[in-house]
Protein backbone atom coordinates (compact mmCIF):
# COMPACT_ATOMS: atom_id res chain seq x y z
CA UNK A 1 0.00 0.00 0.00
CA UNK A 2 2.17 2.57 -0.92
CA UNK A 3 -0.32 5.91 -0.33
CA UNK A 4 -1.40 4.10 2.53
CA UNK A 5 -1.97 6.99 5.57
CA UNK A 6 -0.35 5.71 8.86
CA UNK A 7 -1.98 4.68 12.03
CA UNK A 8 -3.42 7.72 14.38
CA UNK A 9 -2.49 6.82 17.97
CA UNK A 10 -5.58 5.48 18.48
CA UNK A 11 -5.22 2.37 16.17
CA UNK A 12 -7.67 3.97 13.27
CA UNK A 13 -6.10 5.31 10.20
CA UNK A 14 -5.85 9.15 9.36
CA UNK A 15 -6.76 10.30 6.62
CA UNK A 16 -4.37 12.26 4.11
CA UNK A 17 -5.45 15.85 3.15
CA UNK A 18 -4.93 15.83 -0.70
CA UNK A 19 -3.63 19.30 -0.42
CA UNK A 20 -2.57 20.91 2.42
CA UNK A 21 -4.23 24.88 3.44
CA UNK A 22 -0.58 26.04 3.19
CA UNK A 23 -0.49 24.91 -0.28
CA UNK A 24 -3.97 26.16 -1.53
CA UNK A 25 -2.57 29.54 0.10
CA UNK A 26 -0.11 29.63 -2.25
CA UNK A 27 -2.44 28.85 -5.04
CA UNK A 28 -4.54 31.77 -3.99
CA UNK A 29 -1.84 34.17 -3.60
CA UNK A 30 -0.14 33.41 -7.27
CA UNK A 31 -3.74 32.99 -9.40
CA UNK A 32 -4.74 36.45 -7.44
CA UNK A 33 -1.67 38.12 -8.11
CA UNK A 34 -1.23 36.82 -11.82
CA UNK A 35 -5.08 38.28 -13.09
CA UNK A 36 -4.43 41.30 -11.21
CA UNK A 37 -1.48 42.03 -13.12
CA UNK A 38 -3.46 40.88 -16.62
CA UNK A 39 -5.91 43.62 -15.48
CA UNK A 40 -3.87 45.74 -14.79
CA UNK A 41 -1.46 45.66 -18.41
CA UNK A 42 -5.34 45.62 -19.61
CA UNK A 43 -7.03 47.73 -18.07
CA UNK A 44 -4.15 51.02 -17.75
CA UNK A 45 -2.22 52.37 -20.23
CA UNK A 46 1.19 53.79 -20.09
CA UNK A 47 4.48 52.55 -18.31
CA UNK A 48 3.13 52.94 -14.30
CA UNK A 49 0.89 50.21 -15.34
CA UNK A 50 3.51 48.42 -17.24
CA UNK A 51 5.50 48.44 -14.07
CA UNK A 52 2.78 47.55 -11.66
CA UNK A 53 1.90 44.69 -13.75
CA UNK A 54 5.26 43.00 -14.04
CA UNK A 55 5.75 43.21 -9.82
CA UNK A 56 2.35 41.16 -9.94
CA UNK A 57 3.52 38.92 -11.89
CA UNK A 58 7.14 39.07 -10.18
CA UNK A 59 4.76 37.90 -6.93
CA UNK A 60 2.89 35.25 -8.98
CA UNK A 61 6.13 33.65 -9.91
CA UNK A 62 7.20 33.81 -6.86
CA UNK A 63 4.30 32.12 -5.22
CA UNK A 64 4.15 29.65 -7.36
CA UNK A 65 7.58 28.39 -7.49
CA UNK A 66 7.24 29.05 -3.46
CA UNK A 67 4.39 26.05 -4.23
CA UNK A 68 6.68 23.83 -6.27
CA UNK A 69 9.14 23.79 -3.31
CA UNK A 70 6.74 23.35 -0.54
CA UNK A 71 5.35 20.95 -2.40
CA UNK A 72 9.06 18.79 -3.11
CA UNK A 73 9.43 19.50 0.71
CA UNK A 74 6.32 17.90 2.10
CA UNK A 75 6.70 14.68 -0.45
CA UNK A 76 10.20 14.63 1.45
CA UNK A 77 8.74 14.46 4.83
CA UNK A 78 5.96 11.93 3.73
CA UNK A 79 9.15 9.84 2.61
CA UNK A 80 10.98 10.26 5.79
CA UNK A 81 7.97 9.75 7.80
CA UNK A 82 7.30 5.88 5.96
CA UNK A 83 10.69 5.57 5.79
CA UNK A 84 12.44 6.34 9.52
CA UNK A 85 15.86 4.16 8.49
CA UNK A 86 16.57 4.84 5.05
């Protein structure tokens, strides 16, 4: 049973949140920050709004490659946590 959650203390099994709130935080954060800047470079005109719209996207990027590490580091933990020795 590899995806297999393990026992709670009390004998029963847990059951594995298929995504974590810190993750869908991170979600929210880059999806909010990327169509902001979309309106923005839409919606303005001139190079204020040019600038604006590339730190939003700057923060998007950043959130979501924020995700892709959070996400490498929690797979690590699962690992470590079915695998104590090795």
């Amino acid at each position: 049973m590899p995806d297999a959650p393990a026992p709670a203390p009390g004998g029963e099994r847990r059951r594995r949140d298929p995504m974590p709130p810190e993750n869908r935080f991170a979600i929210v954060v880059g999806a909010l920050a990327l169509v902001a800047g979309i309106v923005v470079l839409a919606a303005a005109g001139g190079s204020g709004a040019t600038i604006a719209a590339a730190m939003l996207f700057g923060i998007a990027g950043i959130a979501f490659v924020s995700l892709v590490f959070l996400i490498v580091g929690q797979s690590e933990e699962t690992d470590r946590r079915r695998h104590p020795r090795g």
